[in-house]
N, C-alpha and C. Protein backbone atom coordinates (compact mmCIF):
# COMPACT_ATOMS: atom_id res chain seq x y z
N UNK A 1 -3.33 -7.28 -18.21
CA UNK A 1 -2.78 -6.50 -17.13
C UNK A 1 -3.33 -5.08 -17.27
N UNK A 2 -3.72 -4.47 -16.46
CA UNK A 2 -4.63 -3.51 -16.23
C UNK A 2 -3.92 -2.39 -15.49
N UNK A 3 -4.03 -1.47 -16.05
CA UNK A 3 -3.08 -0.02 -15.48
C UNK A 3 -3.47 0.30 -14.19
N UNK A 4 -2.13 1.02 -13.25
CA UNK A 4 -2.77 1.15 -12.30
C UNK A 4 -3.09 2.88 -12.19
N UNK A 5 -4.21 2.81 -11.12
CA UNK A 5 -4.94 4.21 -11.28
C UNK A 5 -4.62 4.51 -10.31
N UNK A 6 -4.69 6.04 -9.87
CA UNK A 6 -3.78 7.04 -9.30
C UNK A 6 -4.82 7.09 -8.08
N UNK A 7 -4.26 6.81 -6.90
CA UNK A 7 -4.76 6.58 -5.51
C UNK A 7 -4.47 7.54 -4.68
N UNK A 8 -5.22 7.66 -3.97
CA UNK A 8 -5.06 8.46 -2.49
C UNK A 8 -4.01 7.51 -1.04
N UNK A 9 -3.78 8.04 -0.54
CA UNK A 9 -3.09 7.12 0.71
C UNK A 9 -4.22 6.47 1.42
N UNK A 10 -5.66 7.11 1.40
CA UNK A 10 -6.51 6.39 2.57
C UNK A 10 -6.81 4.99 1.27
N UNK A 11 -6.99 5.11 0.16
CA UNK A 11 -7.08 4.23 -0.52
C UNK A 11 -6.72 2.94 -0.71
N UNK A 12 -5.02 3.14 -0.52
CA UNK A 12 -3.95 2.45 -0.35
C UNK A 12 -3.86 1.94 1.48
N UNK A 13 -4.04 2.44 1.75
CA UNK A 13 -4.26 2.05 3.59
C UNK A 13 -5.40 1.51 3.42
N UNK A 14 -6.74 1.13 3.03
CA UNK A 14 -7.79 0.70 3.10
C UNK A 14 -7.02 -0.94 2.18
N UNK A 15 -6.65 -0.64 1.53
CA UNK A 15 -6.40 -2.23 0.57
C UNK A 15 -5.40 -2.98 1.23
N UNK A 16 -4.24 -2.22 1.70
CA UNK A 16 -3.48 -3.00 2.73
C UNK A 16 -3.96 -3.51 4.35
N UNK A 17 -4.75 -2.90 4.71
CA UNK A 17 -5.69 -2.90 5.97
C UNK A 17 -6.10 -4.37 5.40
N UNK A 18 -6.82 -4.62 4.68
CA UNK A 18 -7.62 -6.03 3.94
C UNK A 18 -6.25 -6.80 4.11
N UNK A 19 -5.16 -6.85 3.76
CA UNK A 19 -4.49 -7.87 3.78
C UNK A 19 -3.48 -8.10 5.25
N UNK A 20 -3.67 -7.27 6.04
CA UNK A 20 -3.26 -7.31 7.55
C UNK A 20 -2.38 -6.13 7.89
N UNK A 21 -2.35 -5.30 7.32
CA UNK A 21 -1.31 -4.39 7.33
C UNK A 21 -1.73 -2.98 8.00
N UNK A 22 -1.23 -3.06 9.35
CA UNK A 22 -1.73 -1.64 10.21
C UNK A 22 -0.72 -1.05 10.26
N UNK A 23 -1.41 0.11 10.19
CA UNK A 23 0.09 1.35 10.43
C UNK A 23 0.50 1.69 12.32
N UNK A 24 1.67 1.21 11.91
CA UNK A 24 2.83 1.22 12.77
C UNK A 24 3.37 2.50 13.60
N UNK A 25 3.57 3.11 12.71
CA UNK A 25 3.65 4.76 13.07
C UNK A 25 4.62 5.30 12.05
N UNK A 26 4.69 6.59 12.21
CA UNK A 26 5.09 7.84 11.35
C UNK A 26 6.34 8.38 10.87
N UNK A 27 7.33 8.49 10.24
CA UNK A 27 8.40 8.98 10.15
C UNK A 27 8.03 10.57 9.39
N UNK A 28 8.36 11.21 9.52
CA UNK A 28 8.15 12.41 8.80
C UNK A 28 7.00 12.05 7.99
N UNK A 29 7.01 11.95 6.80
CA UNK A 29 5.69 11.98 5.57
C UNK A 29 5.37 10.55 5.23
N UNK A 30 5.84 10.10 5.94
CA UNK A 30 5.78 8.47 5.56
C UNK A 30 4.95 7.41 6.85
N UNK A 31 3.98 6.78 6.24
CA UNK A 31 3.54 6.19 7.20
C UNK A 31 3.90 3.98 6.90
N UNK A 32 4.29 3.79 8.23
CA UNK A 32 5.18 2.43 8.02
C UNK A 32 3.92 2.08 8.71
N UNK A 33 4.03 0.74 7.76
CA UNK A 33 2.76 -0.47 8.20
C UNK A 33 3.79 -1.58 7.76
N UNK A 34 2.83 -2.17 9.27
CA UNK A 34 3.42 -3.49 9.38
C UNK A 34 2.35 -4.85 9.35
N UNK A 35 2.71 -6.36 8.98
CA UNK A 35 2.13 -6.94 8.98
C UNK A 35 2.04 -8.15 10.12
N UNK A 36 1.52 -8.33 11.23
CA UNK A 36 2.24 -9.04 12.22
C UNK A 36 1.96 -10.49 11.55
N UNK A 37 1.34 -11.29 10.90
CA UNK A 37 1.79 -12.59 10.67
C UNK A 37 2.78 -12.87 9.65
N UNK A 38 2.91 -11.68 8.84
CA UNK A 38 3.99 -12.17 7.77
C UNK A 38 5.20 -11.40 8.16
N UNK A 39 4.95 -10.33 9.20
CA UNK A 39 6.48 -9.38 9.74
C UNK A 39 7.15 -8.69 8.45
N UNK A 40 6.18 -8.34 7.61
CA UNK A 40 6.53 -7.61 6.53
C UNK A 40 6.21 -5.98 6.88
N UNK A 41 7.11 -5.28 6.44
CA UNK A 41 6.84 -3.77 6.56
C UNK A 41 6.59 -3.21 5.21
N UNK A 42 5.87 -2.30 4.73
CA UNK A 42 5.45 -1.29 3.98
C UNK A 42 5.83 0.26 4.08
N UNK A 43 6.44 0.90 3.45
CA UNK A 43 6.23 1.96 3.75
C UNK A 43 5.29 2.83 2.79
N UNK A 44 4.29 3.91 3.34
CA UNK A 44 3.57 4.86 2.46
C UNK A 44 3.71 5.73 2.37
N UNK A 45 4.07 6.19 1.42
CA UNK A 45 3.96 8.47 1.41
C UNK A 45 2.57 8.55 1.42
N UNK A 46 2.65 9.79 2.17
CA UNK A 46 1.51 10.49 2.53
C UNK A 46 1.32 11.71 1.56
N UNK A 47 2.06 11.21 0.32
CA UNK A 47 1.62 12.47 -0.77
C UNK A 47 0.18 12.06 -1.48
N UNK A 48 -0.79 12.75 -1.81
CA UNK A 48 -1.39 12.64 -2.68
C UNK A 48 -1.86 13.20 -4.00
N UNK A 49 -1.59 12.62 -5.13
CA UNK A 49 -1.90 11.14 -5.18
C UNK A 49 -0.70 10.31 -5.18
N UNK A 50 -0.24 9.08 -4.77
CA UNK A 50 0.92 8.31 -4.67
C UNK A 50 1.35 8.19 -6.23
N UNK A 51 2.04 8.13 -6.68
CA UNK A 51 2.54 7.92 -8.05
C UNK A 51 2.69 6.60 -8.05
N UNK A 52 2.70 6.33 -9.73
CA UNK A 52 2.08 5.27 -10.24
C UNK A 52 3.77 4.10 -9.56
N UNK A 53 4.95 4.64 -10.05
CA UNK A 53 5.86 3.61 -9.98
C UNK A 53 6.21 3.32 -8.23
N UNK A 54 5.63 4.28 -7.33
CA UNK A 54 6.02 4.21 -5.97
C UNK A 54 4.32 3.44 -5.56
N UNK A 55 3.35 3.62 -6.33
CA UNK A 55 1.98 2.39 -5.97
C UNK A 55 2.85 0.83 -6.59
N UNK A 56 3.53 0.98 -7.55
CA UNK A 56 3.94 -0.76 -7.58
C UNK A 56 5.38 -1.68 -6.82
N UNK A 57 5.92 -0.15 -6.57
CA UNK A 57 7.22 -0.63 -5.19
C UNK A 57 6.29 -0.75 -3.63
N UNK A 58 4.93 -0.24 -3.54
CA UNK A 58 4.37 -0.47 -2.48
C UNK A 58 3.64 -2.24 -2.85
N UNK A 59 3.22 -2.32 -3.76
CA UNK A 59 2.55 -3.46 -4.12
C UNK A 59 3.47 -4.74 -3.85
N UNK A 60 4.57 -4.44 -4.37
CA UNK A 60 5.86 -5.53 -4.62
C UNK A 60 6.28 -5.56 -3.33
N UNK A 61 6.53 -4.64 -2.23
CA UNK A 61 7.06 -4.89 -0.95
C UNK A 61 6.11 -5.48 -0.14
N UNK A 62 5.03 -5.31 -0.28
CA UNK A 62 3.58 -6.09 0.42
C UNK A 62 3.45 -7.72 0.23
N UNK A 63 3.98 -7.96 -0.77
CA UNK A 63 4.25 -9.23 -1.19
C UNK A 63 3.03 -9.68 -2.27
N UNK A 64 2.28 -8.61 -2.30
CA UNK A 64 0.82 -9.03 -3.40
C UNK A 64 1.23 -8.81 -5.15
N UNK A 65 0.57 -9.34 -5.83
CA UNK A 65 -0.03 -9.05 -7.13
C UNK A 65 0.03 -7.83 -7.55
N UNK A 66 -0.39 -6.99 -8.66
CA UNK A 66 -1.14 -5.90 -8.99
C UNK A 66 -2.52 -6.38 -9.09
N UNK A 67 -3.03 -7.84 -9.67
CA UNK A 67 -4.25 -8.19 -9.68
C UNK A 67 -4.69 -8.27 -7.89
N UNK A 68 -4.17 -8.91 -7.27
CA UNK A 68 -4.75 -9.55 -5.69
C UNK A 68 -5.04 -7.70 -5.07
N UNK A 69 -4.05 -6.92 -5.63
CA UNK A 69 -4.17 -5.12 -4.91
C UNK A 69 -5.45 -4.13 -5.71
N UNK A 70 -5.81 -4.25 -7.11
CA UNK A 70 -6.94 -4.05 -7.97
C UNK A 70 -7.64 -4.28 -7.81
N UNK A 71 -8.11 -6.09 -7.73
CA UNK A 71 -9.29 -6.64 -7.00
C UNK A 71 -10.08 -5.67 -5.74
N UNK A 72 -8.81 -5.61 -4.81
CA UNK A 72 -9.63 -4.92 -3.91
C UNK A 72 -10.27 -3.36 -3.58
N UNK A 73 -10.30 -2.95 -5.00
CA UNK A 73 -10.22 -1.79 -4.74
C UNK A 73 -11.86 -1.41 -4.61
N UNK A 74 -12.09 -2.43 -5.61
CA UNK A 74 -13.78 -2.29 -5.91
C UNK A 74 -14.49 -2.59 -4.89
């Protein structure tokens, strides 16, 4: 298991984009993506860099891995 490294939001929007996940629209600092075949929502802070334990509550609400979200980074 492989640490996770400290991301940008376009980063994190680029890896969820890969798994169907468009942003929805805006609440204050937070951008909500949604997934229309699985009707799963995400939410992202728009801080950067996202911190490490709010990148694996984004990972875990997406329904992915840390491996299936790593993979794609490369």
């Amino acid at each position: 298991m492989s640490k996770l490294p400290e991301l940008s939001v376009r980063d994190v929007l680029k890896v969820l984009a890969f798994f169907g996940y468009q942003p929805d629209h805006q609440t204050g600092s937070h951008l909500i993506c949604r997934n229309s075949q699985t009707r799963r929502m995400v939410v992202v802070p728009a801080h950067n860099p996202i911190a490490k334990g709010t990148l694996r509550a984004i990972i875990r609400e997406a329904g992915l891995t840390r491996d299936e979200f790593l993979d794609q980074l490369d």
